[in-house]
C-alpha atoms as a PDB file:
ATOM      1  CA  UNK A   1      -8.711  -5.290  -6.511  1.00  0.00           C
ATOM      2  CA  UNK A   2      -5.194  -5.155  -6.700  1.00  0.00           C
ATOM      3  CA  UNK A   3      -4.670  -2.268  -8.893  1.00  0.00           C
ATOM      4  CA  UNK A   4      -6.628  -0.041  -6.087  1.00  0.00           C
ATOM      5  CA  UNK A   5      -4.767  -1.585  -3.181  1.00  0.00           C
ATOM      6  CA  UNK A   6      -1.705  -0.432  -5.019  1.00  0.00           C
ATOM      7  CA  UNK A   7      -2.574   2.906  -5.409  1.00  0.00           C
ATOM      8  CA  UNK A   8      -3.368   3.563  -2.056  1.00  0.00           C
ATOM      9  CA  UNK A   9       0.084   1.946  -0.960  1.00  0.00           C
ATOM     10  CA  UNK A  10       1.604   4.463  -3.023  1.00  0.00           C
ATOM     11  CA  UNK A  11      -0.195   7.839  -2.241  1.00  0.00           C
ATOM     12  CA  UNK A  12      -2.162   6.754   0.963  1.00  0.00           C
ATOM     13  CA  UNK A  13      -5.099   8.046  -0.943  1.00  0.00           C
ATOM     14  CA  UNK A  14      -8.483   6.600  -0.667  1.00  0.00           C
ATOM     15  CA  UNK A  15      -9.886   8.815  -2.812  1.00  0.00           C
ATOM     16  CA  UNK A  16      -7.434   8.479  -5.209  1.00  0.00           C
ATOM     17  CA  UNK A  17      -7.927   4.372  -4.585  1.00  0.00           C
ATOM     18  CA  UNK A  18     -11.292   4.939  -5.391  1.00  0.00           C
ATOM     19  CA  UNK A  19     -10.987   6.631  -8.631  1.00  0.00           C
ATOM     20  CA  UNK A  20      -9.524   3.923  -9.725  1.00  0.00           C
ATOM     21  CA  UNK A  21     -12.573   1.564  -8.405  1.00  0.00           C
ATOM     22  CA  UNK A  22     -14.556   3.770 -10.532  1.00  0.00           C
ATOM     23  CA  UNK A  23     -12.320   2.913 -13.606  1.00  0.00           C
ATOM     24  CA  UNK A  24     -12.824  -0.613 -13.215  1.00  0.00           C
ATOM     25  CA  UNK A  25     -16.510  -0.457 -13.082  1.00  0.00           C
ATOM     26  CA  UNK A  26     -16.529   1.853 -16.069  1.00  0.00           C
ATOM     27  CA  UNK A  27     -14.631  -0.877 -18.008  1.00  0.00           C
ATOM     28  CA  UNK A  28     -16.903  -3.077 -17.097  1.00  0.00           C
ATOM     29  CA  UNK A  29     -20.322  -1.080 -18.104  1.00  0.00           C
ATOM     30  CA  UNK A  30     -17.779  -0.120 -21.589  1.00  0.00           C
ATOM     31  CA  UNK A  31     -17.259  -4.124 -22.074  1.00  0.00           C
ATOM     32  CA  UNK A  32     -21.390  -4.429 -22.240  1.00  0.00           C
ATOM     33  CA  UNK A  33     -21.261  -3.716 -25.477  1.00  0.00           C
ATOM     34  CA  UNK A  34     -19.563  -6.810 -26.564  1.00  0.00           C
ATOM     35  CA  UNK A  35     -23.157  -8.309 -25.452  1.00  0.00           C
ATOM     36  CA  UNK A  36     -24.624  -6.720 -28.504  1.00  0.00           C
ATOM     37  CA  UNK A  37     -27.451  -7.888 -30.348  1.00  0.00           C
ATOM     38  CA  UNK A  38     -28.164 -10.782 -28.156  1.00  0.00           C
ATOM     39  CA  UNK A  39     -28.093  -8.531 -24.479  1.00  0.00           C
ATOM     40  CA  UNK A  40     -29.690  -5.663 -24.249  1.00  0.00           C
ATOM     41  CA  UNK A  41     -26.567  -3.172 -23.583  1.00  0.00           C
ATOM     42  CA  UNK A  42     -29.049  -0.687 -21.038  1.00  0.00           C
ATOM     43  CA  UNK A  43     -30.791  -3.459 -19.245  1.00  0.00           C
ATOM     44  CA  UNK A  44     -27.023  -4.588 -18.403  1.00  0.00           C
ATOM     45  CA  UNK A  45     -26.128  -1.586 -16.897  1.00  0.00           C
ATOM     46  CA  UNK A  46     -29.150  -1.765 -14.794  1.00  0.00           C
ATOM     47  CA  UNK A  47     -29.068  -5.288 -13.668  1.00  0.00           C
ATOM     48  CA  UNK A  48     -25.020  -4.584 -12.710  1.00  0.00           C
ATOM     49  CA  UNK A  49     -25.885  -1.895 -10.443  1.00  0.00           C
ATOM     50  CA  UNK A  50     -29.189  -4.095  -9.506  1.00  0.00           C
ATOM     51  CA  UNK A  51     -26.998  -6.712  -8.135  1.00  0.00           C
ATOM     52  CA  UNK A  52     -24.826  -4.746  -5.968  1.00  0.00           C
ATOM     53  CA  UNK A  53     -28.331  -3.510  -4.200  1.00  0.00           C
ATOM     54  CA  UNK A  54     -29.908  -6.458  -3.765  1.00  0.00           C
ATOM     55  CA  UNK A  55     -26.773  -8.415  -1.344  1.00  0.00           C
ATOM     56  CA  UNK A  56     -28.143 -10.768   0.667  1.00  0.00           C
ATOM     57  CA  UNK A  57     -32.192 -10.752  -0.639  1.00  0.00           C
ATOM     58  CA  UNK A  58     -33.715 -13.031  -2.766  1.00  0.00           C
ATOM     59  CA  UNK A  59     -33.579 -12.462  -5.943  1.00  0.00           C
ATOM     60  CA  UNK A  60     -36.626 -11.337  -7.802  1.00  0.00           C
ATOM     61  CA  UNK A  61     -35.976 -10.334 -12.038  1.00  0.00           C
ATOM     62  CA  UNK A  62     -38.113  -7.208 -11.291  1.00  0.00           C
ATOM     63  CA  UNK A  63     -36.161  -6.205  -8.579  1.00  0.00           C
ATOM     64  CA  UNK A  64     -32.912  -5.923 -10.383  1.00  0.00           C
ATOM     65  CA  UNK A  65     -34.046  -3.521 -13.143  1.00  0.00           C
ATOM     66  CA  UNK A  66     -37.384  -1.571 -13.891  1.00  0.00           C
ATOM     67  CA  UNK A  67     -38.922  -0.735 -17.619  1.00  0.00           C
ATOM     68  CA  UNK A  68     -37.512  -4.242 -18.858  1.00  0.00           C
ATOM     69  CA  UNK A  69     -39.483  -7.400 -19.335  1.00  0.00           C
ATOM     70  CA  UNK A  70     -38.139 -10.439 -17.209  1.00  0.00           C
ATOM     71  CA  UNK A  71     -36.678 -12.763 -20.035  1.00  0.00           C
ATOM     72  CA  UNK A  72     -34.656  -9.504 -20.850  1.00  0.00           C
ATOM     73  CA  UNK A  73     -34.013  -8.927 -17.447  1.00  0.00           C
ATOM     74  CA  UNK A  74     -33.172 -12.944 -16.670  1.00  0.00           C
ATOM     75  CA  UNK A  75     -30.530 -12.677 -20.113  1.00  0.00           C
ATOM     76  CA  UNK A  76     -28.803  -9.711 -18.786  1.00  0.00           C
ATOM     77  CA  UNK A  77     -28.340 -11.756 -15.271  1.00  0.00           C
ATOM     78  CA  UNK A  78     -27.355 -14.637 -16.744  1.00  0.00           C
ATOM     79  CA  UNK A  79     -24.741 -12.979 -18.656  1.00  0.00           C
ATOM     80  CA  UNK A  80     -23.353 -11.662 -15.645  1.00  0.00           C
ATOM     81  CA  UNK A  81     -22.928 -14.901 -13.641  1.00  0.00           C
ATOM     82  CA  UNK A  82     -21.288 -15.749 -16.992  1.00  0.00           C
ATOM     83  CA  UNK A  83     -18.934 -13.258 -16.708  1.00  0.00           C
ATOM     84  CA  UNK A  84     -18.249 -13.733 -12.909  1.00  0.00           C
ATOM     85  CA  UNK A  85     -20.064 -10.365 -11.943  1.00  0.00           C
ATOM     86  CA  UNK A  86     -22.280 -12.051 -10.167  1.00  0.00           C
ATOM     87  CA  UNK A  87     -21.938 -14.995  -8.270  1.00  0.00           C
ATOM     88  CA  UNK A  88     -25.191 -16.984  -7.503  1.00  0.00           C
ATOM     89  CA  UNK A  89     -26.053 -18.699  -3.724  1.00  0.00           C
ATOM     90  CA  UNK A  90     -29.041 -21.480  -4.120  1.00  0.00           C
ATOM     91  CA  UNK A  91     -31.537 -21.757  -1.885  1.00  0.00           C
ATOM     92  CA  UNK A  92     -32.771 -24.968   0.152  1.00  0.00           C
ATOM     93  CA  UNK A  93     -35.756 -25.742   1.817  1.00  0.00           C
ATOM     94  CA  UNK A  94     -34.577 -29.209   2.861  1.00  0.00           C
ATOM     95  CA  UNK A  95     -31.236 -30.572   3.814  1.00  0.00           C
ATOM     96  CA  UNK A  96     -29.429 -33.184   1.825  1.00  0.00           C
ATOM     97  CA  UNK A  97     -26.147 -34.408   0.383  1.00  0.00           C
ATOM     98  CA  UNK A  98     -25.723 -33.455  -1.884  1.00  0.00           C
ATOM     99  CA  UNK A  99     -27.027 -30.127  -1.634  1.00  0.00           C
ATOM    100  CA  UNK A 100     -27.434 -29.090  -5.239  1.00  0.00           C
ATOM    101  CA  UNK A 101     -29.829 -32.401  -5.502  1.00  0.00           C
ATOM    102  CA  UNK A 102     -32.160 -30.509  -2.840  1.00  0.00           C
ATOM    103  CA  UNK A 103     -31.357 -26.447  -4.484  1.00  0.00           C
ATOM    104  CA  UNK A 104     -33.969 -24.582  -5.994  1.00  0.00           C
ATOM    105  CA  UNK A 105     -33.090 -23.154  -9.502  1.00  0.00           C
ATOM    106  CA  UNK A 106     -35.977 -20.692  -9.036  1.00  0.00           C
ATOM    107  CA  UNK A 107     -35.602 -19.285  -5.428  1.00  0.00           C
ATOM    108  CA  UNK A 108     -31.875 -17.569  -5.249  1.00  0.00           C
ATOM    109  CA  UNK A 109     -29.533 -14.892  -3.475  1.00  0.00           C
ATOM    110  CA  UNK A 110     -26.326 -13.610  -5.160  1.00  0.00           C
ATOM    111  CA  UNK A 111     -22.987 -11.591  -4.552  1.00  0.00           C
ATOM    112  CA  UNK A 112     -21.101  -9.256  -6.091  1.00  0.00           C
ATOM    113  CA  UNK A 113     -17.596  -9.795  -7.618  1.00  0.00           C
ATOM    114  CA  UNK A 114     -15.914  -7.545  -4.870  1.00  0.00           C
ATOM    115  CA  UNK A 115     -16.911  -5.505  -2.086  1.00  0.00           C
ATOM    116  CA  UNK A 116     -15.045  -2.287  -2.864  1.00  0.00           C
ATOM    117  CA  UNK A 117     -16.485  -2.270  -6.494  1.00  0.00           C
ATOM    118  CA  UNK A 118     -19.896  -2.756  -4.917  1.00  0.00           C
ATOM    119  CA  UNK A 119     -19.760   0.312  -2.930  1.00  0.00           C
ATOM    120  CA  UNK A 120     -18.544   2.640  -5.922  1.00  0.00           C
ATOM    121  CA  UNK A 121     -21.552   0.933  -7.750  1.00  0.00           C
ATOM    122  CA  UNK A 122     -23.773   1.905  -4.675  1.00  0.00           C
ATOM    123  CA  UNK A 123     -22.168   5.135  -4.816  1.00  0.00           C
ATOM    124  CA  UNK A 124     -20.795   5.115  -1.149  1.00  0.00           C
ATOM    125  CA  UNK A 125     -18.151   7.883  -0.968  1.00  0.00           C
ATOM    126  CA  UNK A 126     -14.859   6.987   0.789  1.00  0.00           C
ATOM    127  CA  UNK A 127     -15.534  10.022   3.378  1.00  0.00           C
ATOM    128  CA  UNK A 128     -18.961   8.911   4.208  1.00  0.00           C
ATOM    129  CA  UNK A 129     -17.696   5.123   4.811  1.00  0.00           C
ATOM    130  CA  UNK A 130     -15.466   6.419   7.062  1.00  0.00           C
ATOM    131  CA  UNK A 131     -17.853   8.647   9.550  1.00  0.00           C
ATOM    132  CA  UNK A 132     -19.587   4.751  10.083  1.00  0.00           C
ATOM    133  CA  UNK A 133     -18.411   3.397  13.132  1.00  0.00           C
ATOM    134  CA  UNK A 134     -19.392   0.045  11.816  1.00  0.00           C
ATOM    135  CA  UNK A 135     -18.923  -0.145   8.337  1.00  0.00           C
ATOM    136  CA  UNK A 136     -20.547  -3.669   7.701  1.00  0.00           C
ATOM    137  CA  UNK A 137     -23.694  -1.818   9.069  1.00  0.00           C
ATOM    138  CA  UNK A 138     -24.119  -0.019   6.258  1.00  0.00           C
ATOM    139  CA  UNK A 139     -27.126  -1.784   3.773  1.00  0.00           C
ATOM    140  CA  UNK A 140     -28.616  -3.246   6.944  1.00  0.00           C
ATOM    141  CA  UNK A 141     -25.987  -6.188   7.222  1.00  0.00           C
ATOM    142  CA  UNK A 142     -25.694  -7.132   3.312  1.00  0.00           C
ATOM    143  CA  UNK A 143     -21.522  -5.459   3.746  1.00  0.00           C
ATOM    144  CA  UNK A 144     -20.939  -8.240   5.944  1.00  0.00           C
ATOM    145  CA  UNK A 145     -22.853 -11.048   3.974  1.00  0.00           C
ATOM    146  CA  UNK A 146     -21.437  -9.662   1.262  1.00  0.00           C
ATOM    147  CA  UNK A 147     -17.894 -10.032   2.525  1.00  0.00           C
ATOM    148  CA  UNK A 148     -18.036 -13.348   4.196  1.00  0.00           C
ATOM    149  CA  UNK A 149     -19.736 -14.967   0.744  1.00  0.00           C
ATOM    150  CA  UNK A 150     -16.904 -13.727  -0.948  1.00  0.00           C
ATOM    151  CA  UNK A 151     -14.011 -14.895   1.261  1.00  0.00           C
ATOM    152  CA  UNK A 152     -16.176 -17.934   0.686  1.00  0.00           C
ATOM    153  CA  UNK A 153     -15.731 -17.705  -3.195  1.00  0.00           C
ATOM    154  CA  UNK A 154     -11.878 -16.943  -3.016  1.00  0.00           C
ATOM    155  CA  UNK A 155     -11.280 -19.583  -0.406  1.00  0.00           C
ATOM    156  CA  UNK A 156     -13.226 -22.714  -2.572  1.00  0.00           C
ATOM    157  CA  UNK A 157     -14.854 -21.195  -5.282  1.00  0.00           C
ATOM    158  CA  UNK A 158     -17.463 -23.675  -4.130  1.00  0.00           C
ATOM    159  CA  UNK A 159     -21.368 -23.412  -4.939  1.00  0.00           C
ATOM    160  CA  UNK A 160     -22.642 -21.366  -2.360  1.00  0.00           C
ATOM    161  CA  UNK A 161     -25.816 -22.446  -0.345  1.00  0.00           C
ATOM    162  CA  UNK A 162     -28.674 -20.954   1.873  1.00  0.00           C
ATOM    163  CA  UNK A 163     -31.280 -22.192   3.959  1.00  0.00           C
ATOM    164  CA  UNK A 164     -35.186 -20.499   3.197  1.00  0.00           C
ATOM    165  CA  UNK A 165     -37.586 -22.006   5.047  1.00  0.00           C
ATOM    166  CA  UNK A 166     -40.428 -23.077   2.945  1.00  0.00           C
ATOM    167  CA  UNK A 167     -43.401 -22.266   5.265  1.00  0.00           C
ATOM    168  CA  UNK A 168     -46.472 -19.863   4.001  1.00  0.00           C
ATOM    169  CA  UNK A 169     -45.569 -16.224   5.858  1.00  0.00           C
ATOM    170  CA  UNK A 170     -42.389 -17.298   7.026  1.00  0.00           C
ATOM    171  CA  UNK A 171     -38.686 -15.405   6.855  1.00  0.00           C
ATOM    172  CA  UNK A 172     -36.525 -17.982   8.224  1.00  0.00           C
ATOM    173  CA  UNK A 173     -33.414 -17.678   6.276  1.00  0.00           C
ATOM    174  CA  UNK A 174     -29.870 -18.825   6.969  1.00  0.00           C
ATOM    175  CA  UNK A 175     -26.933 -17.540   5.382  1.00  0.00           C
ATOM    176  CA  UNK A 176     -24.859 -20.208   4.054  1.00  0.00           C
ATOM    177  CA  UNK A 177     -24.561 -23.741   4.642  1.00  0.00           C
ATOM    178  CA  UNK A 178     -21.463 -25.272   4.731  1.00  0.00           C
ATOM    179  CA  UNK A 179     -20.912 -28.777   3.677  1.00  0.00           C
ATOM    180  CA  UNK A 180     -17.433 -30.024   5.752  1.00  0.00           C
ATOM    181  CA  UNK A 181     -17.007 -33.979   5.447  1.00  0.00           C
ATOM    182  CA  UNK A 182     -20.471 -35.064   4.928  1.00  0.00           C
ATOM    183  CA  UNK A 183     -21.616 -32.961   7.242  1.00  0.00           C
ATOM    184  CA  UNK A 184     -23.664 -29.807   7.015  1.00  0.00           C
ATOM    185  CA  UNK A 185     -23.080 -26.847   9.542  1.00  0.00           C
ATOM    186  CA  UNK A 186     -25.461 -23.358   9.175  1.00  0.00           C
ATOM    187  CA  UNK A 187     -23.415 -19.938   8.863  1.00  0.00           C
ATOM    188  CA  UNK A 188     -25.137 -16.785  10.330  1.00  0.00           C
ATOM    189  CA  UNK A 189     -23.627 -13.155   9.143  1.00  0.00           C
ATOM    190  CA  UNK A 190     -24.161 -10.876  11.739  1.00  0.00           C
ATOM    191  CA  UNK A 191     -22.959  -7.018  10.926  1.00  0.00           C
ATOM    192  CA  UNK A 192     -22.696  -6.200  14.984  1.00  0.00           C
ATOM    193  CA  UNK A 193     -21.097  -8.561  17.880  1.00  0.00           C
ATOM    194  CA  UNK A 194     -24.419 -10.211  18.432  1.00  0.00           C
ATOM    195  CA  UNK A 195     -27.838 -10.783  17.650  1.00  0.00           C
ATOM    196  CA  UNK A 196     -31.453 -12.743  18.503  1.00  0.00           C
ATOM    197  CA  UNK A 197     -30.288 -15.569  15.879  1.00  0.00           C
ATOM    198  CA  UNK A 198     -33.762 -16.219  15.600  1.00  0.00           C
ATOM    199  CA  UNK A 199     -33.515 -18.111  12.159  1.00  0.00           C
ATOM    200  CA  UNK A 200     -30.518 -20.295  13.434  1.00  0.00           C
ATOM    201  CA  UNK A 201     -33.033 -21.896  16.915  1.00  0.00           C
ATOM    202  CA  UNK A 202     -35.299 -22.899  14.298  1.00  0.00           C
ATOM    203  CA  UNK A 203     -33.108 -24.436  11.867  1.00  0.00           C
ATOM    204  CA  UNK A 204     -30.835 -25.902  14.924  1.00  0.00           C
ATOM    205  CA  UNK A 205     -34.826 -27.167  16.208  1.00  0.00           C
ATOM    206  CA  UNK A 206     -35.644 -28.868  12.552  1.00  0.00           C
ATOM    207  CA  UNK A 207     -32.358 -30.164  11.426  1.00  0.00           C
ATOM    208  CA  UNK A 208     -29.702 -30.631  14.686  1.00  0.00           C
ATOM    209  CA  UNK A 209     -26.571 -29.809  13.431  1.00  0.00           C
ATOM    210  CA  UNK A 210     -23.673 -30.891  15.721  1.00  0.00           C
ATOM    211  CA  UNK A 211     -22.413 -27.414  15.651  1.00  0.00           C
ATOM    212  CA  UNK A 212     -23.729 -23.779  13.908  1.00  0.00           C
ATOM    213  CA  UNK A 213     -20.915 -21.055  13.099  1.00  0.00           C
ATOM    214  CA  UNK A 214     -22.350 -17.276  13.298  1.00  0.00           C
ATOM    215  CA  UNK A 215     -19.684 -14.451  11.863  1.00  0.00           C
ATOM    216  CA  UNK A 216     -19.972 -11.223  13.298  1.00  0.00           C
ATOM    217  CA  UNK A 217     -17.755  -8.015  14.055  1.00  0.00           C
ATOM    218  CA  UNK A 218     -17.576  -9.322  17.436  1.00  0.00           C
ATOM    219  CA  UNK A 219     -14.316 -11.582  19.378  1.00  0.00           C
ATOM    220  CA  UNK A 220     -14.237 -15.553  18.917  1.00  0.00           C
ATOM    221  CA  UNK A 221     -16.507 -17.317  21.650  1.00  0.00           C
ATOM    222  CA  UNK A 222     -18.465 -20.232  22.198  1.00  0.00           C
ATOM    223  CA  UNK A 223     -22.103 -21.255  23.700  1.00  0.00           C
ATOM    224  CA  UNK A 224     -21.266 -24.838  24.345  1.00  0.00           C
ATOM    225  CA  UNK A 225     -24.705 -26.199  25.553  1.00  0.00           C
ATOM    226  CA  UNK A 226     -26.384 -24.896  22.187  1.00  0.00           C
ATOM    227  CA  UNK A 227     -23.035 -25.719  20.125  1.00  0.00           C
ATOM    228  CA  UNK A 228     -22.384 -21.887  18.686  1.00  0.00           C
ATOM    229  CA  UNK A 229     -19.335 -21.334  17.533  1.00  0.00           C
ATOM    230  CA  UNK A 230     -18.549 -17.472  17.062  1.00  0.00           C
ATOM    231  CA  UNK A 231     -15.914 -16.247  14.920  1.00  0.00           C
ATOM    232  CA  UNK A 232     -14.900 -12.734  13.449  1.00  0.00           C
ATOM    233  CA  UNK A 233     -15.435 -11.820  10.360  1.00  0.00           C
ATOM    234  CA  UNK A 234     -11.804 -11.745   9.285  1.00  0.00           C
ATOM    235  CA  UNK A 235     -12.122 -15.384   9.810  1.00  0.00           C
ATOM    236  CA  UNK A 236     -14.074 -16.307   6.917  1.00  0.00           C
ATOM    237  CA  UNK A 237     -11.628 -16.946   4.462  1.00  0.00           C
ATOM    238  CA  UNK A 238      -9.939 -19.751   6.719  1.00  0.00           C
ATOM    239  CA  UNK A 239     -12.877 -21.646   8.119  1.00  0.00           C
ATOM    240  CA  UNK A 240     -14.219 -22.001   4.346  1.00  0.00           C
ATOM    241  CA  UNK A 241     -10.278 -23.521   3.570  1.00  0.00           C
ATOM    242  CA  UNK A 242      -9.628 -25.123   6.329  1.00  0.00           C
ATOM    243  CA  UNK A 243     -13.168 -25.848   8.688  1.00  0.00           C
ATOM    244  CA  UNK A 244     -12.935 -25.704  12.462  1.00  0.00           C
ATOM    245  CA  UNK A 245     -11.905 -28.738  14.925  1.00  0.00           C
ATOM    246  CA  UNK A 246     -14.960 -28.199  16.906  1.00  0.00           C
ATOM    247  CA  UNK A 247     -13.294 -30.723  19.399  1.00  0.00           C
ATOM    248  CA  UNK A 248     -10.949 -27.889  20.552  1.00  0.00           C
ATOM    249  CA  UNK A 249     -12.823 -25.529  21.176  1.00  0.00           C
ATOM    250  CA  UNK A 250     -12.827 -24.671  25.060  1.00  0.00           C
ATOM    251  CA  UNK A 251     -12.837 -20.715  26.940  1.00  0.00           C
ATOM    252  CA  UNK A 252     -13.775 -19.172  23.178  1.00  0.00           C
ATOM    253  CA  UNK A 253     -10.747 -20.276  21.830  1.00  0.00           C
ATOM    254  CA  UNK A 254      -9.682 -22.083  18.680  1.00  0.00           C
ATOM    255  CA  UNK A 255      -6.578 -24.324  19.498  1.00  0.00           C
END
């Protein structure tokens, strides 16, 4: 937010740059009451700070607020994607262009409408952030998904995509799928520099993608036999702008 990057330009202040997180939020829960009659003002407040906990799961009504009845719950969501607090990621069991033919209305993800604000919601204190050594480890991973889905946003503002495998007992999920020229390449969020990746063998197994892009808090690289592609995390923002010449790619470097 630009109003709390400014105030810690001037006073070098993250507390006092979090204060002023915590203003914006309370603006926000303050503006609820515009929903009034047709929202429920308390199940608002819930399902805002239900949001911000739930980065990176799929979404379930009861999970975003308790002691409400899910058509209450499901208005007080949808008046929040309204609003742009939330921002929701379909899921797909199969692949197809285009995607939104093959998306499931029922079976969704969704991010907040900025990471900072999401930790003040969570109530992460600026001194306790800062004893992590690896912030985007903090909520298991959902930081970083959190953070690449919304360079994502800023970068297109493009519907945002997942893969769910649709097998009985099975939690094969991909991030996001990225839809570059007709072509659809799976994006992994990793919170540490590497991981089993798992979920992206078996999607790489069902579907072949030429290439597969993991993020991760880790240095650019490349496993050329399996077509990886690994990319910081800072590096969201342009790949969702711009893509990746996968051509010229050699030695872990983009050219």
């Amino acid at each position: 937010m630009p109003e709390c990057i400014k105030e810690y330009v001037n006073t070098k202040s993250l507390k006092k740059a979090a204060e002023v997180q915590d203003e914006i939020c309370e603006t926000y829960r303050l503006d609820f009451n515009k929903y009034k009659p047709k929202t429920d003002v308390n199940c608002l407040n819930a399902v805002f700070s239900g949001i911000a906990a739930n980065i990176g799961k799929q979404i379930k009504y009861t999970s975003l607020a308790i002691d409400f009845t899910i058509p209450t719950i499901k208005k007080a969501y949808e008046s929040l994607l309204m609003a742009r607090i939330a921002k929701k990621v379909k899921s797909l069991s199969n692949i197809g262009i285009p995607m939104d033919v093959f998306a499931s209305d029922k079976k969704f993800k969704n991010l907040f409408l900025d990471i900072g604000l999401m930790n003040r919601v969570m109530g992460i204190d600026y001194n306790e952030a800062l004893s992590h050594k690896n912030l985007l480890a903090i909520y298991r991973g959902q930081l970083a998904e959190q953070f690449v889905g919304q360079e994502f946003t800023i970068a297109t503002n493009n519907q945002l995509y997942y893969w769910a495998r649709d097998a009985k007992n099975s939690c094969a999920e991909i991030d996001y799928l990225v839809n570059f020229e007709g072509m659809i390449y799976p994006v992994e969020v990793k919170d540490g520099p590497s991981g089993k990746l798992r979920s992206l063998h078996l999607y790489r197994e069902t579907y072949q993608p030429s290439w597969s892009v993991v993020f991760h808090a880790g240095q650019t690289g490349i496993l050329e036999n399996e077509k990886i592609v690994f990319l910081p995390l800072y590096f969201a923002g342009a790949f969702a702008q711009f893509g990746i010449n996968f051509g010229s790619i050699k030695r872990g470097r983009i050219l």
